[in-house]
Protein backbone atom coordinates (compact mmCIF):
# COMPACT_ATOMS: atom_id res chain seq x y z
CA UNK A 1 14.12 20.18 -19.46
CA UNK A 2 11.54 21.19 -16.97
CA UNK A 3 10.60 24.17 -18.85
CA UNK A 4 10.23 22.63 -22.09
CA UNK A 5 8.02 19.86 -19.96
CA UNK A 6 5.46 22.86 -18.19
CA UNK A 7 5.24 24.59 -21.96
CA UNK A 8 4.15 21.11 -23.48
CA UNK A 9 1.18 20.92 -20.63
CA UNK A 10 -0.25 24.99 -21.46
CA UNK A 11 0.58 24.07 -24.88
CA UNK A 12 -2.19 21.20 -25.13
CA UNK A 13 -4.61 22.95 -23.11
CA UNK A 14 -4.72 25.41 -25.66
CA UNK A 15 -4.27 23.48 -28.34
CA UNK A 16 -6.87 21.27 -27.49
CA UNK A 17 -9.65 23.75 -27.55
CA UNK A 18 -8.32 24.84 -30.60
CA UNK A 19 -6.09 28.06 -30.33
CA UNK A 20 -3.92 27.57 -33.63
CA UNK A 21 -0.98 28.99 -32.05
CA UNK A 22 -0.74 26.95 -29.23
CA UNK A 23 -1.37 23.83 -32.01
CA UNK A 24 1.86 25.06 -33.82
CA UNK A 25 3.92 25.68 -31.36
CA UNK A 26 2.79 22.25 -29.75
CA UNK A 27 3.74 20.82 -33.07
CA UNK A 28 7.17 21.64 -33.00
CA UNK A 29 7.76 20.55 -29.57
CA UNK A 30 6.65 16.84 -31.19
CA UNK A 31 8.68 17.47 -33.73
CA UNK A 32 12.10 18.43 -32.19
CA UNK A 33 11.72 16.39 -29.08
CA UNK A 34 11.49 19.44 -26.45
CA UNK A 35 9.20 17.85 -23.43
CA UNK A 36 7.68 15.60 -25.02
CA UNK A 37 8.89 11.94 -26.70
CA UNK A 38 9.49 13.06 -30.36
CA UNK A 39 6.64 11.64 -32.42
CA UNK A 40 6.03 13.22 -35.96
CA UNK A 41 2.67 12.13 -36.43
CA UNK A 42 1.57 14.24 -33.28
CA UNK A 43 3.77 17.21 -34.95
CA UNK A 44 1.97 16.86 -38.89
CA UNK A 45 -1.43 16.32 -36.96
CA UNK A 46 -1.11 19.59 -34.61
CA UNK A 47 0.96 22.04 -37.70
CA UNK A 48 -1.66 20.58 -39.86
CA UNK A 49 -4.51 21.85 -37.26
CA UNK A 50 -2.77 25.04 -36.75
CA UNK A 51 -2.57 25.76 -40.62
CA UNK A 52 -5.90 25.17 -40.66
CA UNK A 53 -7.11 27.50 -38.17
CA UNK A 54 -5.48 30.42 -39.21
CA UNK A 55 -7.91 32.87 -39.59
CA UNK A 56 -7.05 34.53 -43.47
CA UNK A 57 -5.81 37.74 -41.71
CA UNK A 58 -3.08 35.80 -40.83
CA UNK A 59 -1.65 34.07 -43.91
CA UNK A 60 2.13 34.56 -42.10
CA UNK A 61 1.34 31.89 -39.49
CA UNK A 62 -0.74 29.64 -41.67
CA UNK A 63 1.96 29.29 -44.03
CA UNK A 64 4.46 28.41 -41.27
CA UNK A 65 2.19 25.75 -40.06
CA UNK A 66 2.37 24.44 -43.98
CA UNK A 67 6.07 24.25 -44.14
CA UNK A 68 6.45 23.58 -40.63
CA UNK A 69 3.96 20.29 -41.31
CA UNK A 70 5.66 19.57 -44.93
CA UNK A 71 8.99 19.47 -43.12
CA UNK A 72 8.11 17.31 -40.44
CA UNK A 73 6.52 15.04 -43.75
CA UNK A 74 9.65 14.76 -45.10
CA UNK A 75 10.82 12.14 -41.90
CA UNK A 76 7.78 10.28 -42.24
CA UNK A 77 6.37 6.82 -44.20
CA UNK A 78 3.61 7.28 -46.36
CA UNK A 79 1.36 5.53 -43.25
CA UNK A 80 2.39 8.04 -40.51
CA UNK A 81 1.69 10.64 -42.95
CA UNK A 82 -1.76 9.31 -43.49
CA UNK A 83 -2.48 8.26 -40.01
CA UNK A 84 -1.50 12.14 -39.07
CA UNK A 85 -3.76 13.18 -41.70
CA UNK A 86 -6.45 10.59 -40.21
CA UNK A 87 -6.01 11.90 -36.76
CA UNK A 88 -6.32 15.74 -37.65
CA UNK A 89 -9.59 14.46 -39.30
CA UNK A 90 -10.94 13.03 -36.24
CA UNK A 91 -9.62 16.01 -34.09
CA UNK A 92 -12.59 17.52 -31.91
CA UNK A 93 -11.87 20.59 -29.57
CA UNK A 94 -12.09 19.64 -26.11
């Protein structure tokens, strides 16, 4: 949908310069398809971002981004896993 398609483009703005929200939310829109091609190695590498820039005082959305990113695992080889993990790595904030 069009909607889904606008949200994926302020989505990565934000996520790319590192707002951990936008990252999760961004994360699930790779995962379930929604304006974007599904691809779960984008979805582990932006939940696995998000989880870890959760600031401690908020443990709630940290551990979403975990189970959210350990779900999305669960559909993936042991190589996309590791080339999400590689690309999370490499990640800079634009």
């Amino acid at each position: 949908p069009p909607d889904a398609v606008q949200a994926v483009k302020w989505y990565r703005l934000a996520a790319e310069q590192g707002d951990a929200l936008a990252q999760a939310f961004l994360g699930t829109m790779y995962a379930n398809g929604q304006g974007v091609p599904q691809d779960y190695v984008e979805a582990h590498k932006w939940h696995n971002l998000a989880a870890s820039r959760f600031p401690a005082s908020e443990k709630d959305f940290h551990d979403i981004a975990v189970r959210n990113r350990d779900r999305v695992a669960t559909m993936m080889t042991p190589a996309q896993i590791a080339e999400a993990q590689k690309l999370a790595r490499e990640w800079k904030p634009k």
